[in-house]
N, C-alpha and C. Protein backbone atom coordinates (compact mmCIF):
# COMPACT_ATOMS: atom_id res chain seq x y z
N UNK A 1 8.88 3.76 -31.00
CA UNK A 1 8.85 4.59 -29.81
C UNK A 1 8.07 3.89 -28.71
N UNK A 2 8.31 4.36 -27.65
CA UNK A 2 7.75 3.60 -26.22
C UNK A 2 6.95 4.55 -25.83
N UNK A 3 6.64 5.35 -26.10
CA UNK A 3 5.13 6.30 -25.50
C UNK A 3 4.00 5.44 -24.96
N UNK A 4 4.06 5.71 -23.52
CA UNK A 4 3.26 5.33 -22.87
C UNK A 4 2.99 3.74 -22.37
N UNK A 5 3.92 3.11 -23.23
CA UNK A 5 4.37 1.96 -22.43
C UNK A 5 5.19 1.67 -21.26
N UNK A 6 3.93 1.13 -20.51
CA UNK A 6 4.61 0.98 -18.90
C UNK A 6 4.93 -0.08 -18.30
N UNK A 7 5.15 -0.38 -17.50
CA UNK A 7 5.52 -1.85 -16.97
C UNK A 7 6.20 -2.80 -17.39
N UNK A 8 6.29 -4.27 -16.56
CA UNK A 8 6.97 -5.37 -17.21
C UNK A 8 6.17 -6.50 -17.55
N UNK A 9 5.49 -7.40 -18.45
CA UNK A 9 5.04 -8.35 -18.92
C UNK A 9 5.44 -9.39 -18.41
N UNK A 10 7.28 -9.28 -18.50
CA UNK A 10 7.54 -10.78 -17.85
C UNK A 10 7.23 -12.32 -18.41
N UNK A 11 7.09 -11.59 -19.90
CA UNK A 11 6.29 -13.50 -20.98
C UNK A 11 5.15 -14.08 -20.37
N UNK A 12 4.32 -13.22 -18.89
CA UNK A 12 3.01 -14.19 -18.32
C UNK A 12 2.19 -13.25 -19.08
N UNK A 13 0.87 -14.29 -18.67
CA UNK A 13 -0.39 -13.51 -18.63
C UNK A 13 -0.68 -12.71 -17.51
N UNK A 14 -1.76 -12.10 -17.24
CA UNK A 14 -1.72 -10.74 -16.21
C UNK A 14 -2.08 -11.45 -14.66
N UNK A 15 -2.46 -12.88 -14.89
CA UNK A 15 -2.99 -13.46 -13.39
C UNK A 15 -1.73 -13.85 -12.97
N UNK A 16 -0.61 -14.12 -14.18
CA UNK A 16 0.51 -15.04 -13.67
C UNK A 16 1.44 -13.79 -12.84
N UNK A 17 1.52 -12.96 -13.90
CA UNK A 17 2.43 -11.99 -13.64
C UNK A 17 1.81 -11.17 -12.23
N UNK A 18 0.50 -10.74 -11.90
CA UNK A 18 0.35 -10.61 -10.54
C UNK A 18 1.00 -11.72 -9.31
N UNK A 19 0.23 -12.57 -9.67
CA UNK A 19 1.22 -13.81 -8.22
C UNK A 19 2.02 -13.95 -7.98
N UNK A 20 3.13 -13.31 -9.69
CA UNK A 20 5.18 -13.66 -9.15
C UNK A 20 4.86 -12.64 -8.60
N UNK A 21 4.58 -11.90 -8.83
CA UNK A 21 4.71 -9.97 -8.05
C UNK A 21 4.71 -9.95 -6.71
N UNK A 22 3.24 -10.78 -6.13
CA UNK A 22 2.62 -10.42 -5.14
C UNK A 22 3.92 -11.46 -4.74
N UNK A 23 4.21 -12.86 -5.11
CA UNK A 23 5.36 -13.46 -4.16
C UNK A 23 6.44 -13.25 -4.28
N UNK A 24 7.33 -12.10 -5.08
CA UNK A 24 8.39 -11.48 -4.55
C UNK A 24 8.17 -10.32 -3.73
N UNK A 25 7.04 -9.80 -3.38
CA UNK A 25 7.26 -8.52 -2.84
C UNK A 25 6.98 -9.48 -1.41
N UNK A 26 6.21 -10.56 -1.01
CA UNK A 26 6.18 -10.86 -0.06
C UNK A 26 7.44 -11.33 0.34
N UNK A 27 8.42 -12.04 -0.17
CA UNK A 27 9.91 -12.88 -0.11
C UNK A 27 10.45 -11.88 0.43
N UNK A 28 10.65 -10.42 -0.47
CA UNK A 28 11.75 -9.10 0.07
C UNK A 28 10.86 -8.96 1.34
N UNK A 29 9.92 -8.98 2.00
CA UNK A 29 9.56 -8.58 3.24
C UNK A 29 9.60 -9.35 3.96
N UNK A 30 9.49 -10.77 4.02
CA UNK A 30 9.82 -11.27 5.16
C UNK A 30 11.70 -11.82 5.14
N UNK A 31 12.75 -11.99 4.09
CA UNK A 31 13.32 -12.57 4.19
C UNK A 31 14.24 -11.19 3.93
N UNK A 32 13.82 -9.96 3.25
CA UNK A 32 14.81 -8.68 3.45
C UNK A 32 15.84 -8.85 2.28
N UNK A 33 15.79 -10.11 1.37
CA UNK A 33 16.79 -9.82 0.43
C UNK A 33 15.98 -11.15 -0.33
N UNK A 34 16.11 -11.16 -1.56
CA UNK A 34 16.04 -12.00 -3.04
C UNK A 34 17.03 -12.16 -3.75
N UNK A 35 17.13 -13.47 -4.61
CA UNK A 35 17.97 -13.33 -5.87
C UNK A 35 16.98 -14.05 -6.87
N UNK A 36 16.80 -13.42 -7.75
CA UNK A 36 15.79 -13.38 -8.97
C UNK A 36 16.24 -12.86 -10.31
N UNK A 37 15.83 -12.59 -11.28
CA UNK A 37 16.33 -12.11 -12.35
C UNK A 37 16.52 -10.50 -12.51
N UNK A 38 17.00 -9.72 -13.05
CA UNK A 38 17.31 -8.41 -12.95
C UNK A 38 15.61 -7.98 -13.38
N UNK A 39 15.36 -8.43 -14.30
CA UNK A 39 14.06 -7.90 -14.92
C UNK A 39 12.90 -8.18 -14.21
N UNK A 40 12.70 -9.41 -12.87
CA UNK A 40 11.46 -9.66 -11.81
C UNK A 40 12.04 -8.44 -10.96
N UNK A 41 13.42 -8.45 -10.43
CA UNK A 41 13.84 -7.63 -9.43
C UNK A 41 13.17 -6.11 -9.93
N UNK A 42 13.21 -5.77 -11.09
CA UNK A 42 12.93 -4.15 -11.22
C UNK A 42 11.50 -4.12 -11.58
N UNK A 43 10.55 -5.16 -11.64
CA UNK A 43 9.38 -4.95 -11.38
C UNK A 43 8.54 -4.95 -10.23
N UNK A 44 9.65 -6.22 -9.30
CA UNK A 44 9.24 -5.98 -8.03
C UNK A 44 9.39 -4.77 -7.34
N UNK A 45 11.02 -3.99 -7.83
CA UNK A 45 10.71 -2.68 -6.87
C UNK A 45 9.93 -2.03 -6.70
N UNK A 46 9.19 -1.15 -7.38
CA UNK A 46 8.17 0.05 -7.35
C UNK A 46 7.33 -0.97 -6.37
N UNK A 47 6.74 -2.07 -6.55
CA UNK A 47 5.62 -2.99 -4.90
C UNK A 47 6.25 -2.73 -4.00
N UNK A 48 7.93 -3.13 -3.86
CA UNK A 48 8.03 -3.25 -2.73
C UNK A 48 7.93 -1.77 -1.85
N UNK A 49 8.07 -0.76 -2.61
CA UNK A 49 8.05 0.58 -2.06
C UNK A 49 7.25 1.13 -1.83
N UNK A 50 6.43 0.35 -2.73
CA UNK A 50 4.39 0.99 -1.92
C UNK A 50 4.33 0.53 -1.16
N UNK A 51 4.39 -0.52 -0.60
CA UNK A 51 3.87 -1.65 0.48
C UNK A 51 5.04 -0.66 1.52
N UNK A 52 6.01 -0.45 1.46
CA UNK A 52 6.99 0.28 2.87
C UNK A 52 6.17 1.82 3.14
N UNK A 53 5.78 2.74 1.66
CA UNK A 53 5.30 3.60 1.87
C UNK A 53 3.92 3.71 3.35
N UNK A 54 3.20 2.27 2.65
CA UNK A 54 1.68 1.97 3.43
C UNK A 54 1.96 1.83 4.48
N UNK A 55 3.47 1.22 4.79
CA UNK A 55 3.54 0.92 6.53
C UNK A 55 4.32 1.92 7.46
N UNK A 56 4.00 2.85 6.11
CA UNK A 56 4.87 4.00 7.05
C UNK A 56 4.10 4.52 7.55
N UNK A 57 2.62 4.72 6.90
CA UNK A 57 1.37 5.58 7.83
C UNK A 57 0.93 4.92 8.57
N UNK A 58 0.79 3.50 8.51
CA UNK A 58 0.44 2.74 10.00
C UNK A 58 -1.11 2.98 10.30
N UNK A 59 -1.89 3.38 9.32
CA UNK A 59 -3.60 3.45 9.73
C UNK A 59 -4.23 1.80 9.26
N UNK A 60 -5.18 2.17 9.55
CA UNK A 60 -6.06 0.43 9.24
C UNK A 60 -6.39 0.06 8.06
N UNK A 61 -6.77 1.67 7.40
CA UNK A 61 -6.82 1.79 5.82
C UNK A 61 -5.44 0.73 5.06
N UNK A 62 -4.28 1.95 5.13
CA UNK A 62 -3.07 0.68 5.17
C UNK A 62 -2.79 -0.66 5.44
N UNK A 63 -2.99 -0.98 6.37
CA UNK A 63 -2.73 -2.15 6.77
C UNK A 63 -3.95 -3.38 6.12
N UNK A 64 -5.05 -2.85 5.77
CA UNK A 64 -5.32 -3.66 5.08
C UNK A 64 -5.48 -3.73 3.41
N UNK A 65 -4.85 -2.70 2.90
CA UNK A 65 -3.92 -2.46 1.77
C UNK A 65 -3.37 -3.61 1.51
N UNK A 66 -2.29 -3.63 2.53
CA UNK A 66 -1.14 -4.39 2.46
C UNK A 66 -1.36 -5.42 2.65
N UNK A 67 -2.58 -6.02 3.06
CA UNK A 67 -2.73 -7.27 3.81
C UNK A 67 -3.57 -8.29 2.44
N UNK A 68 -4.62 -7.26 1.65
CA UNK A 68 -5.32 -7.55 0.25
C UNK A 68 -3.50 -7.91 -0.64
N UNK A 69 -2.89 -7.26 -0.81
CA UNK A 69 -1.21 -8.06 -1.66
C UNK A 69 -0.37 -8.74 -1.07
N UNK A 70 -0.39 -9.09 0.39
CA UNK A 70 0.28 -9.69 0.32
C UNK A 70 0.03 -10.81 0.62
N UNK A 71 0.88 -12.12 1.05
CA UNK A 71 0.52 -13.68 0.76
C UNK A 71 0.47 -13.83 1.86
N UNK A 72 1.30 -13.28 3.34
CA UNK A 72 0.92 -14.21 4.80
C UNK A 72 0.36 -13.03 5.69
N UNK A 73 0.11 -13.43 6.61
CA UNK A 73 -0.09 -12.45 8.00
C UNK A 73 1.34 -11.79 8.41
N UNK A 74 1.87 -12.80 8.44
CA UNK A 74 3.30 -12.84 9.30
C UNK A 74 4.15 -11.51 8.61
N UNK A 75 4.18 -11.21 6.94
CA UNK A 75 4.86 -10.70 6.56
C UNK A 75 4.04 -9.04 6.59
N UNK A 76 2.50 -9.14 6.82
CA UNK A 76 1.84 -7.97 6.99
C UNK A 76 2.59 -7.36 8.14
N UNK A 77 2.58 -7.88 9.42
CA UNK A 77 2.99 -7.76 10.62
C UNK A 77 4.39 -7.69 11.02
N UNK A 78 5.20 -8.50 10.34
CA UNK A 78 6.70 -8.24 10.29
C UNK A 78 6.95 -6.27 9.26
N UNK A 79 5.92 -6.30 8.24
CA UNK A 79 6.39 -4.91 7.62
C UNK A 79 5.89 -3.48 8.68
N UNK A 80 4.50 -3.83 9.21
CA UNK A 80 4.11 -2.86 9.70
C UNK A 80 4.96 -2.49 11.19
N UNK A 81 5.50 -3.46 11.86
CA UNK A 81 5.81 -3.54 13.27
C UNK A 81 7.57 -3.14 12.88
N UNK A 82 8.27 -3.37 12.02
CA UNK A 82 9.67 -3.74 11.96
C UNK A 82 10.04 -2.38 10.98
N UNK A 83 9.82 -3.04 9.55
CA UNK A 83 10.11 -2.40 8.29
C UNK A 83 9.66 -1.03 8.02
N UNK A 84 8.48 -0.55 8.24
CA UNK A 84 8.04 0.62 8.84
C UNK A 84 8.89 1.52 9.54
N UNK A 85 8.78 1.25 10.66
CA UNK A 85 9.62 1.90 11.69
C UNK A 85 10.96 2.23 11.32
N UNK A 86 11.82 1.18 10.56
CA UNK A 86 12.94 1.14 10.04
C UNK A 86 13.27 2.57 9.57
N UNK A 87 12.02 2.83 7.82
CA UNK A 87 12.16 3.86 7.31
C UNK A 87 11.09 4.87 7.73
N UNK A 88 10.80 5.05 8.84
CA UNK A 88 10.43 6.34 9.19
C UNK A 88 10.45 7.54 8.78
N UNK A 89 12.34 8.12 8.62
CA UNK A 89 12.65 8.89 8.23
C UNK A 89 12.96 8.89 7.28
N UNK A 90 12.62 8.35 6.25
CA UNK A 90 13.48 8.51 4.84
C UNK A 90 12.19 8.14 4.02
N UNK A 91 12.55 8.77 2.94
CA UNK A 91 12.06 9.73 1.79
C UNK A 91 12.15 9.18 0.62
N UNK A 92 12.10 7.80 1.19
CA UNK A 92 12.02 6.91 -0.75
C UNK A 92 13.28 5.96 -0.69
N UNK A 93 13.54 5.30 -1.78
CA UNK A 93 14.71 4.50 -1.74
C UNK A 93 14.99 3.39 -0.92
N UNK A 94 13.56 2.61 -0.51
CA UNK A 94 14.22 1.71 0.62
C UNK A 94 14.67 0.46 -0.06
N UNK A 95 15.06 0.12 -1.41
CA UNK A 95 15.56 -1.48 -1.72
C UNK A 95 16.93 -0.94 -2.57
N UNK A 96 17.53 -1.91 -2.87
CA UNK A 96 19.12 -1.84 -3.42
C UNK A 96 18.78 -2.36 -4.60
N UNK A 97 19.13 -2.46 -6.08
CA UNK A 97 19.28 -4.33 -6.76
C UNK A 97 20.58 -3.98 -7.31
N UNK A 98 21.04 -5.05 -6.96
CA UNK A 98 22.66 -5.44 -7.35
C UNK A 98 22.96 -6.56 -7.81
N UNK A 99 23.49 -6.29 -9.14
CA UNK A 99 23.60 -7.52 -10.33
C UNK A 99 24.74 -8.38 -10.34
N UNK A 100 23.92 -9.33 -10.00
CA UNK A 100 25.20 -10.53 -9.54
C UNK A 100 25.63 -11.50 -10.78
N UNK A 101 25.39 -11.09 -11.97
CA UNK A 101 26.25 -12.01 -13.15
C UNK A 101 25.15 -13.13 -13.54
N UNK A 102 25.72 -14.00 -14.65
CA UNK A 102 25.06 -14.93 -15.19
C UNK A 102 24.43 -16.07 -14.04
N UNK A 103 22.87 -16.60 -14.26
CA UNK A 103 22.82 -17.99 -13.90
C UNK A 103 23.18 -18.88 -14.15
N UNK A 104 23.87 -20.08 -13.29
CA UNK A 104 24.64 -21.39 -13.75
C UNK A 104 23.53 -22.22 -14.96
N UNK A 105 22.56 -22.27 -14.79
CA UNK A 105 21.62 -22.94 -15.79
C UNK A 105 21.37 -22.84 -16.92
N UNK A 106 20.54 -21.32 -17.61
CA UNK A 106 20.72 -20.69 -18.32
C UNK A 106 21.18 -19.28 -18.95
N UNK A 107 21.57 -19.12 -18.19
CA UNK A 107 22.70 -18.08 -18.17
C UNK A 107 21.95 -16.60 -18.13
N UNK A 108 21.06 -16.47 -17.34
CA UNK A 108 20.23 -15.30 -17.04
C UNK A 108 20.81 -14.52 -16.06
N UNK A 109 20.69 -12.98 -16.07
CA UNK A 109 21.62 -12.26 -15.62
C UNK A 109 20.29 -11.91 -14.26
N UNK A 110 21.36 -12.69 -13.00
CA UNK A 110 20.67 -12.60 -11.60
C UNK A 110 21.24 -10.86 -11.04
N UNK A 111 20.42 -10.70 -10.02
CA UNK A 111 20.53 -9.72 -9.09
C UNK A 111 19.40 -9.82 -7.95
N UNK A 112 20.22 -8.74 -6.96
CA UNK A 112 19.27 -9.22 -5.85
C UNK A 112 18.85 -8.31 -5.73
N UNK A 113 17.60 -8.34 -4.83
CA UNK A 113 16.70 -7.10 -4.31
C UNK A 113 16.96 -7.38 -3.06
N UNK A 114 17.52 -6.11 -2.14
CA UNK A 114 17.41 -6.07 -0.83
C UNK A 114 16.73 -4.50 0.01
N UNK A 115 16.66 -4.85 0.71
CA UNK A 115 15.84 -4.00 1.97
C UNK A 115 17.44 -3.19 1.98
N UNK A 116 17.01 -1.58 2.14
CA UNK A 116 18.56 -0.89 2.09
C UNK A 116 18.85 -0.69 3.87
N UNK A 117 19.95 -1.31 4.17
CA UNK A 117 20.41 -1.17 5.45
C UNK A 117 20.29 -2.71 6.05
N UNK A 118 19.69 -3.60 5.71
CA UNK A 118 19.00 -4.86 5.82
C UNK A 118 20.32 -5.63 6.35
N UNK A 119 21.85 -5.12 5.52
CA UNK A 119 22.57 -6.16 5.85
C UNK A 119 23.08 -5.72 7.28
N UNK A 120 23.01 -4.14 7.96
CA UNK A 120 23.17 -3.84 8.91
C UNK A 120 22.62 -4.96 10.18
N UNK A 121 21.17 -4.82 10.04
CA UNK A 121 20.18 -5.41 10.65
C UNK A 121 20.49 -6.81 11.60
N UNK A 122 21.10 -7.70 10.21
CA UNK A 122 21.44 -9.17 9.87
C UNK A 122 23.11 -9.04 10.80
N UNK A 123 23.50 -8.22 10.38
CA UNK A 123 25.10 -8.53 11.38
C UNK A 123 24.84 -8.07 12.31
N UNK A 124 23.99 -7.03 12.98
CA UNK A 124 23.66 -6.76 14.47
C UNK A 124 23.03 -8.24 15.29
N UNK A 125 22.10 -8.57 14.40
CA UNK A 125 21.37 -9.94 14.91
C UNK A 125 22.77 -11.29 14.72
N UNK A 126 23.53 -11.33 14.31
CA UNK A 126 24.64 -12.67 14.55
C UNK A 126 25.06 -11.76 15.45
N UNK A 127 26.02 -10.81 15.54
CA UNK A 127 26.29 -10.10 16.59
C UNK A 127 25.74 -10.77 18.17
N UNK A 128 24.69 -10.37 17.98
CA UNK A 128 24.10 -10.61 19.34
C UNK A 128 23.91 -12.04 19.69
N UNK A 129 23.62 -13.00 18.37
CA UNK A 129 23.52 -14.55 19.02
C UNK A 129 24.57 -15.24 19.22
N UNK A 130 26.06 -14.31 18.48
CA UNK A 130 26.89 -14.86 18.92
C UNK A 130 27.80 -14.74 20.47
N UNK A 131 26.95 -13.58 20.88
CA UNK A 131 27.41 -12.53 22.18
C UNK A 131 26.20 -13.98 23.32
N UNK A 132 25.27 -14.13 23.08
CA UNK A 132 24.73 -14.91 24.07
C UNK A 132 25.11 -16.35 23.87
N UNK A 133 25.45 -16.88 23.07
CA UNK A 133 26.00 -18.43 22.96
C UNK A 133 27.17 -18.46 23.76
N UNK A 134 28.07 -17.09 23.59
CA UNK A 134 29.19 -17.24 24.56
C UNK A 134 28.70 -16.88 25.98
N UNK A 135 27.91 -16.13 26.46
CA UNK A 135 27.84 -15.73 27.60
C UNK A 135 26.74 -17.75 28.34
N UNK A 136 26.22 -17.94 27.32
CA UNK A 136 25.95 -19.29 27.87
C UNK A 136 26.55 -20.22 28.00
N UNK A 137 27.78 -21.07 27.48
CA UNK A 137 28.67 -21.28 27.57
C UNK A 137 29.73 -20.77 28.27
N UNK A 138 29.69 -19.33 29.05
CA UNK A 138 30.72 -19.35 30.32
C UNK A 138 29.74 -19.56 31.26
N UNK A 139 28.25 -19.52 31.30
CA UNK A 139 27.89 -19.96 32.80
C UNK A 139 27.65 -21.20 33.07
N UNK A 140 27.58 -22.10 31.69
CA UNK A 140 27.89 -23.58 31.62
C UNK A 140 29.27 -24.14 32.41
N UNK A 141 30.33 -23.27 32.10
CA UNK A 141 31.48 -23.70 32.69
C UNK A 141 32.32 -24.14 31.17
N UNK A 142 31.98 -23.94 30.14
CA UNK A 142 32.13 -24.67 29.15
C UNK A 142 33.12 -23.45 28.29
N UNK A 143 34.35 -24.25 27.50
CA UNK A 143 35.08 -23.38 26.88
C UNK A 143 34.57 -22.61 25.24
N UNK A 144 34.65 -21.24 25.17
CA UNK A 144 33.96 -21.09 24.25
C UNK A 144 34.19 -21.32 22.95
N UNK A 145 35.42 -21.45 22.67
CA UNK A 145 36.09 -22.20 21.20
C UNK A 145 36.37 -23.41 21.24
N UNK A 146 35.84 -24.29 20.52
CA UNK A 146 35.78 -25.84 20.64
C UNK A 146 37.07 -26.37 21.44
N UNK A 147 36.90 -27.50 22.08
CA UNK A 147 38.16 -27.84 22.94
C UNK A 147 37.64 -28.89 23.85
N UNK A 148 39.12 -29.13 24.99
CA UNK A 148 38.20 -29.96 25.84
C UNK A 148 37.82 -28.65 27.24
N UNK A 149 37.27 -29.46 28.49
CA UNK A 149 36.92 -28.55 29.40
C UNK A 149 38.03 -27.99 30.48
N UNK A 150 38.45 -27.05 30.81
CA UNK A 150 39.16 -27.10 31.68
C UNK A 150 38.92 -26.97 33.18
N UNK A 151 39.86 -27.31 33.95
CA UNK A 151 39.64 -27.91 35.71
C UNK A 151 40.27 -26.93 35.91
């Protein structure tokens, strides 16, 4: 029976298994998606959802919560300013993991952890750089699908 056994081990010791932790929960926050093993991915979730919870209250208490786990500035500041705000309104549930099949190496069954809505985010942002590359390229004079120029 499993009474009262919690968590994931992961084959480390407890210093190792903190640092993958602390550097996947930092990876899903600044990069919004992972591919890792199904079994890092579902230990990382429950972090990554405290750390969104903390930046949902936005006090100093929080923020330096978040700032003691995680590995950069950048990703403190990208969660509190961005990721935060994101889930404002919602009530739990902010990562996906979706199991993407065997690894080519040893054949470990990958999945990813993503930020839920994340891929929205990511096609609004090409969206838009692809909306200003063209608008720079017509005030260049320049045709916007490869070619030569026309007179």
């Amino acid at each position: 029976m499993r009474h009262r056994v919690g968590g994931y081990k992961l084959k480390r010791d407890i210093g190792a298994r903190r640092a993958l932790l602390r550097n996947l929960v930092t990876s899903v926050i600044d990069n919004e998606r992972i591919i890792t093993t199904v079994a890092k991915a579902k230990a990382a979730r429950p972090l990554v959802e405290k750390m969104i919870t903390l930046a949902k209250q936005d006090t100093l208490h929080a923020r330096r919560q978040a700032a003691a786990f995680l590995q950069t500035q950048d990703s403190v500041k990208k969660l509190f300013d961005t990721v935060g705000s994101r889930f404002g309104q919602r009530n739990g549930g902010y990562t996906r993991i979706t199991k993407l099949g065997p690894r080519h190496g040893d054949g470990a069954e990958q999945a990813m952890l993503e930020l839920v809505g994340s891929e929205l985010v990511k096609r609004a942002a090409e969206r838009a750089k692809r909306r200003e590359e063209k608008l720079k390229a017509m005030r260049e004079g320049q045709p916007d699908e490869g070619g030569e120029q026309q007179s």
